[in-house]
Protein backbone atom coordinates (compact mmCIF):
# COMPACT_ATOMS: atom_id res chain seq x y z
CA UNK A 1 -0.63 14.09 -11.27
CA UNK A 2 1.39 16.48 -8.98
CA UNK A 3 4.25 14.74 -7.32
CA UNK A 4 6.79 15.77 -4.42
CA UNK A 5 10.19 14.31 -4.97
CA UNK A 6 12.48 14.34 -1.85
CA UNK A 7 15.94 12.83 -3.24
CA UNK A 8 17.89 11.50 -0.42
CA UNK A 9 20.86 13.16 -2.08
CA UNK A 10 20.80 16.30 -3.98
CA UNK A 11 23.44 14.71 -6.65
CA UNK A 12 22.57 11.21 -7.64
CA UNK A 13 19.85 8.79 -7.64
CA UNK A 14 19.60 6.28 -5.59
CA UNK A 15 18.90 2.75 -5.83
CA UNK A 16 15.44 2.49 -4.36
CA UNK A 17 12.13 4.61 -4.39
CA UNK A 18 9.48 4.83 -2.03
CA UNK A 19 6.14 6.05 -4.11
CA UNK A 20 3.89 6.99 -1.61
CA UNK A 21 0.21 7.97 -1.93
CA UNK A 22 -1.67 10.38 0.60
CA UNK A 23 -5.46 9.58 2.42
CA UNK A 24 -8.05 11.21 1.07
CA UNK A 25 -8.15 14.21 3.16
CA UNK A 26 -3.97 14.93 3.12
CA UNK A 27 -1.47 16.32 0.27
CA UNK A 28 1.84 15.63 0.07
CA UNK A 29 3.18 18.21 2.51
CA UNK A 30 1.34 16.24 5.10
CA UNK A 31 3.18 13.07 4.68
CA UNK A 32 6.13 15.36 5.45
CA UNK A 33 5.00 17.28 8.35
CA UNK A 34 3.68 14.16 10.12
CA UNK A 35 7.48 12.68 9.83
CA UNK A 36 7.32 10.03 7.16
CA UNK A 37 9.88 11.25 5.35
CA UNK A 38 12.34 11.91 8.11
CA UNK A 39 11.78 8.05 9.25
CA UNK A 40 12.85 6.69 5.87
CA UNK A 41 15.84 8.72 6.52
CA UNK A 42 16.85 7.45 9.84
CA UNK A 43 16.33 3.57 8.48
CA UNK A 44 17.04 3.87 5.07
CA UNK A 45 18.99 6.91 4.30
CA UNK A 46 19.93 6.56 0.50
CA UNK A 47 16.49 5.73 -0.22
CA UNK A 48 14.74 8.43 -1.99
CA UNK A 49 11.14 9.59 -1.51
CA UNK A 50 8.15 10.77 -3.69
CA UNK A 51 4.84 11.72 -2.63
CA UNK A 52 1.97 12.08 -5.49
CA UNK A 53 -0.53 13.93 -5.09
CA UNK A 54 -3.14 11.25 -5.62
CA UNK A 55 -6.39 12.73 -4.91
CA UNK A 56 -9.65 11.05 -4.53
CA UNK A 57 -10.21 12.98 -8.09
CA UNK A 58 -8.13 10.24 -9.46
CA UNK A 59 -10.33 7.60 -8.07
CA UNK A 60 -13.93 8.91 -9.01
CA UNK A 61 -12.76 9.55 -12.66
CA UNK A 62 -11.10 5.92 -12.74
CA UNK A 63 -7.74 7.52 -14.20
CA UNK A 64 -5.37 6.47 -10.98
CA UNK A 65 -3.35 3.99 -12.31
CA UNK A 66 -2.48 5.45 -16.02
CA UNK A 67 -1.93 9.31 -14.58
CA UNK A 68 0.65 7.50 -11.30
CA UNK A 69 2.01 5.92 -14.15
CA UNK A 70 2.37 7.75 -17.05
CA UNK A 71 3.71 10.55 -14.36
CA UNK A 72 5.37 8.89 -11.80
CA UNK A 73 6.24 5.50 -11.76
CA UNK A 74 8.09 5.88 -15.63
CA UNK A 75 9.99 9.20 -15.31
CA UNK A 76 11.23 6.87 -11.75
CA UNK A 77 12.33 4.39 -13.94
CA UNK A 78 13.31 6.73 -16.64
CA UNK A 79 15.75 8.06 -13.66
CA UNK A 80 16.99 4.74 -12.90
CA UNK A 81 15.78 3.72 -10.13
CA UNK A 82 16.37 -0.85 -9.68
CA UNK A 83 13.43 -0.62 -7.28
CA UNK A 84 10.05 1.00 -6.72
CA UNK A 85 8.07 0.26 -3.69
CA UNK A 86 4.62 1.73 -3.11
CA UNK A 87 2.96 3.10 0.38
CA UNK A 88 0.16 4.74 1.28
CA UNK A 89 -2.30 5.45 3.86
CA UNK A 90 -6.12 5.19 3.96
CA UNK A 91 -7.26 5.84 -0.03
CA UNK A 92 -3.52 5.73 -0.60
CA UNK A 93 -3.16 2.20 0.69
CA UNK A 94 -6.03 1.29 -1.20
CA UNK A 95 -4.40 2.66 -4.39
CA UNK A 96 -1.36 0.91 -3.65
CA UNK A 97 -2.92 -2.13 -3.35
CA UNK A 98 -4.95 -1.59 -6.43
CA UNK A 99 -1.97 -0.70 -8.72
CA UNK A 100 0.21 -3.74 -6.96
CA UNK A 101 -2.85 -6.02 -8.08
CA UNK A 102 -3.06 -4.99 -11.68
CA UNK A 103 0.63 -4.18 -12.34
CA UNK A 104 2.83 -6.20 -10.34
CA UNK A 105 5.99 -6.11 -12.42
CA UNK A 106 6.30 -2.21 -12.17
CA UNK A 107 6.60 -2.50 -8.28
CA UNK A 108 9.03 -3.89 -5.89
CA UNK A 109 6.84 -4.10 -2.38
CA UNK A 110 3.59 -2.87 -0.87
CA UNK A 111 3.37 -0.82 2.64
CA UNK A 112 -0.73 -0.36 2.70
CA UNK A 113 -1.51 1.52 6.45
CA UNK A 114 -5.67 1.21 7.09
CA UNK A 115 -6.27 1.04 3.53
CA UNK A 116 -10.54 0.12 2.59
CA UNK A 117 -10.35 -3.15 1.23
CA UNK A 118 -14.46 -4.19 1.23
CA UNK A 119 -17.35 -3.85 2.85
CA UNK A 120 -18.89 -4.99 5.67
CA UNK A 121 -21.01 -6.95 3.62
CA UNK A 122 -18.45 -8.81 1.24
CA UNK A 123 -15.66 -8.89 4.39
CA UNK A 124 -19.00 -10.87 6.18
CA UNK A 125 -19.12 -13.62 3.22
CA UNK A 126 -15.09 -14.31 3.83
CA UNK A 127 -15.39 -14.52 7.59
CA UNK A 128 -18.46 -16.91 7.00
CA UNK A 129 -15.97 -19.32 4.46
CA UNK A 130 -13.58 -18.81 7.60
CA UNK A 131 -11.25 -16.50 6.84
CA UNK A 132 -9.27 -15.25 3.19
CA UNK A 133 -7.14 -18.81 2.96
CA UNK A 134 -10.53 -20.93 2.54
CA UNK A 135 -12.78 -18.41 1.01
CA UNK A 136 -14.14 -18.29 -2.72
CA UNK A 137 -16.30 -16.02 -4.70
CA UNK A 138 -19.23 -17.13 -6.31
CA UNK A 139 -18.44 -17.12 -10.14
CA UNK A 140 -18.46 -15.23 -12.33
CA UNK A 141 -17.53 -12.12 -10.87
CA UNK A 142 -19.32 -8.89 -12.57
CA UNK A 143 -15.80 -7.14 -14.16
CA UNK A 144 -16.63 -4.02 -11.88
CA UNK A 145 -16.24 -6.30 -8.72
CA UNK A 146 -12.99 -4.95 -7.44
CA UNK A 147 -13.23 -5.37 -3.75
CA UNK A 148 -13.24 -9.73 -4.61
CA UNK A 149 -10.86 -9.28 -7.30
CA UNK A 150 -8.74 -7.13 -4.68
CA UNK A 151 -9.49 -9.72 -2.16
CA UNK A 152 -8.48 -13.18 -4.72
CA UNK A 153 -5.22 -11.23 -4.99
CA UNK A 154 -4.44 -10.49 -1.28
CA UNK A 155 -5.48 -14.70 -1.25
CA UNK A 156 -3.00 -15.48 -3.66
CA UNK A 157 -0.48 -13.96 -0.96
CA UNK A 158 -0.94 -17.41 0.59
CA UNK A 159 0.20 -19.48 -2.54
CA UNK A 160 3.62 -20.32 -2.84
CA UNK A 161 3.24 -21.41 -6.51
CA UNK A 162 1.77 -17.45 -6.97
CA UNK A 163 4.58 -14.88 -7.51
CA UNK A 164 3.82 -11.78 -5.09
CA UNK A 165 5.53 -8.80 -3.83
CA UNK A 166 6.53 -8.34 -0.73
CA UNK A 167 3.28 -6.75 1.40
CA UNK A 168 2.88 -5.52 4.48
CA UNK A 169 -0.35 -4.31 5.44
CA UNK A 170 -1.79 -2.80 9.05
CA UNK A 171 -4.56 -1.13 10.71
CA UNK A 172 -5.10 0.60 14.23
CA UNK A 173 -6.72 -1.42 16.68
CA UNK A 174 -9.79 1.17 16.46
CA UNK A 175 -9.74 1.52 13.00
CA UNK A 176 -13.52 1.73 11.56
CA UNK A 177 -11.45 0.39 8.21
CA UNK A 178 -10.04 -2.91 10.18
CA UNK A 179 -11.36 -5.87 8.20
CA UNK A 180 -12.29 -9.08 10.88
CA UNK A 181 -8.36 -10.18 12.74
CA UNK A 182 -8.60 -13.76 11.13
CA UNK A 183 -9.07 -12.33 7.42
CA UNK A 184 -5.43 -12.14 6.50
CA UNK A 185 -4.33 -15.36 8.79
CA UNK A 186 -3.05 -18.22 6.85
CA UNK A 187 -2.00 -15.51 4.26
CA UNK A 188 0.49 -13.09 4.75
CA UNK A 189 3.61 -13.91 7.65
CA UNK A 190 2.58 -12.52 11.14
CA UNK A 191 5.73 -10.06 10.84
CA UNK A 192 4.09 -8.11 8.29
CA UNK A 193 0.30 -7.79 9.41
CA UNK A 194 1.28 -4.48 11.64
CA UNK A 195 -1.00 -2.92 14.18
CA UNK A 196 -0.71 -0.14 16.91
CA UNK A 197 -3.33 1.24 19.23
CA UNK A 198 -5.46 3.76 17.72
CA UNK A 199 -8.14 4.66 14.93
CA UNK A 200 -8.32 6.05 11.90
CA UNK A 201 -5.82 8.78 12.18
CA UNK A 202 -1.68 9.76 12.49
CA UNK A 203 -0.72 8.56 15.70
CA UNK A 204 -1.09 4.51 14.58
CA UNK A 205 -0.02 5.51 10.86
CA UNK A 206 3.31 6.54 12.50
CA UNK A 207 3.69 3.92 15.01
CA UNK A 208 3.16 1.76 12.16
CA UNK A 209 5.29 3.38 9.67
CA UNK A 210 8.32 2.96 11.68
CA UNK A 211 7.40 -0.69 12.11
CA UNK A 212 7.33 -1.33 8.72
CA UNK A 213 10.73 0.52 8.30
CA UNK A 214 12.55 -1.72 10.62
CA UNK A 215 10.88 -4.79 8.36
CA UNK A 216 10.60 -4.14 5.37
CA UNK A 217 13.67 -5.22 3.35
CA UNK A 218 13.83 -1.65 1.09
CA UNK A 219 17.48 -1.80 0.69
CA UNK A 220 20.08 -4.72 0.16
């Protein structure tokens, strides 16, 4: 897996990493161009920056999570970084969610922007239960049912006794991708369930984005 790394310093590491993952339809020099970058600098300006170049490739051929690992997230500790957060937007929220889910200890915090988390269908069966906090799957789940594995996890957000990473997670408020507004209530803290007006597309990723650099707690 390709990767962009954008060092906040151009002569020593610093002490956090932001991993960020791409939608489906950008590459890394997007994430630049639209500004993400430049807002970690303006909040956060020792924290360095890489953007992989995880393509929906990845996804269809089910290697994601060992190719962002094997070549990104160790040669990041292998350089020393103390923490590792992941973000992404659309497929690359997704991904972060995914690889938060099934490898929490590598990771440090979660920024997912519109990321697909079910369908219509299975986010229909948790609004019927009455939201995430009272819902539960009919057992056993079939081992390729990610989207209510995905969605026990995000549930476990709302357990005290459950160890999670910090998440923050947020959708435009035209997004074709926004699961039902009660899904997540009861779950995650209202200061990190973000929103801005918009759809599917940069202008609420942004808006969002800088939100989520104001909150999130990526440096000491």
């Amino acid at each position: 897996m390709e990767a962009l790394w954008l060092p906040a310093s151009p002569t020593q590491t610093g002490r956090t990493l932001i991993v960020f993952l791409p939608g489906s339809q950008e590459v890394p020099q997007d994430i630049v161009r639209e500004g993400f970058v430049k807002q970690v600098r303006a909040r956060h300006p020792t924290v360095d920056v890489v953007v992989a170049d995880a393509h929906v490739g990845y996804f269809r051929n089910r290697s994601f999570e060992e190719r962002l690992r094997a070549d990104v997230m160790e040669p990041a500790r292998a350089r020393g970084y103390e923490s590792i957060w992941l973000a992404g937007i659309s497929l690359g929220g997704f991904g972060s969610l995914m690889y938060a889910k099934n490898a929490p200890d590598e990771i440090d915090g979660v920024i997912a922007l519109a990321p697909f988390i079910a369908s219509r269908a299975v986010l229909a069966e948790v609004a019927q239960a009455g939201g995430l906090a009272r819902w539960q799957p009919i057992p056993p789940l079939k081992a390729d049912d990610y989207q209510r594995e995905l969605l026990l996890w995000l549930k476990g957000f709302g357990d005290p006794a459950q160890v999670r990473p910090p998440l923050f997670i947020g959708y435009g408020t035209r997004d074709r991708l926004e699961p039902f507004p009660e899904l997540l209530d009861g779950v995650l803290p209202a200061e990190r369930l973000l929103s801005a007006p918009g759809g599917h597309d940069w202008p609420p990723w942004k808006a969002m984005w800088r939100d989520a650099m104001e909150l999130a707690p990526l440096t000491p």
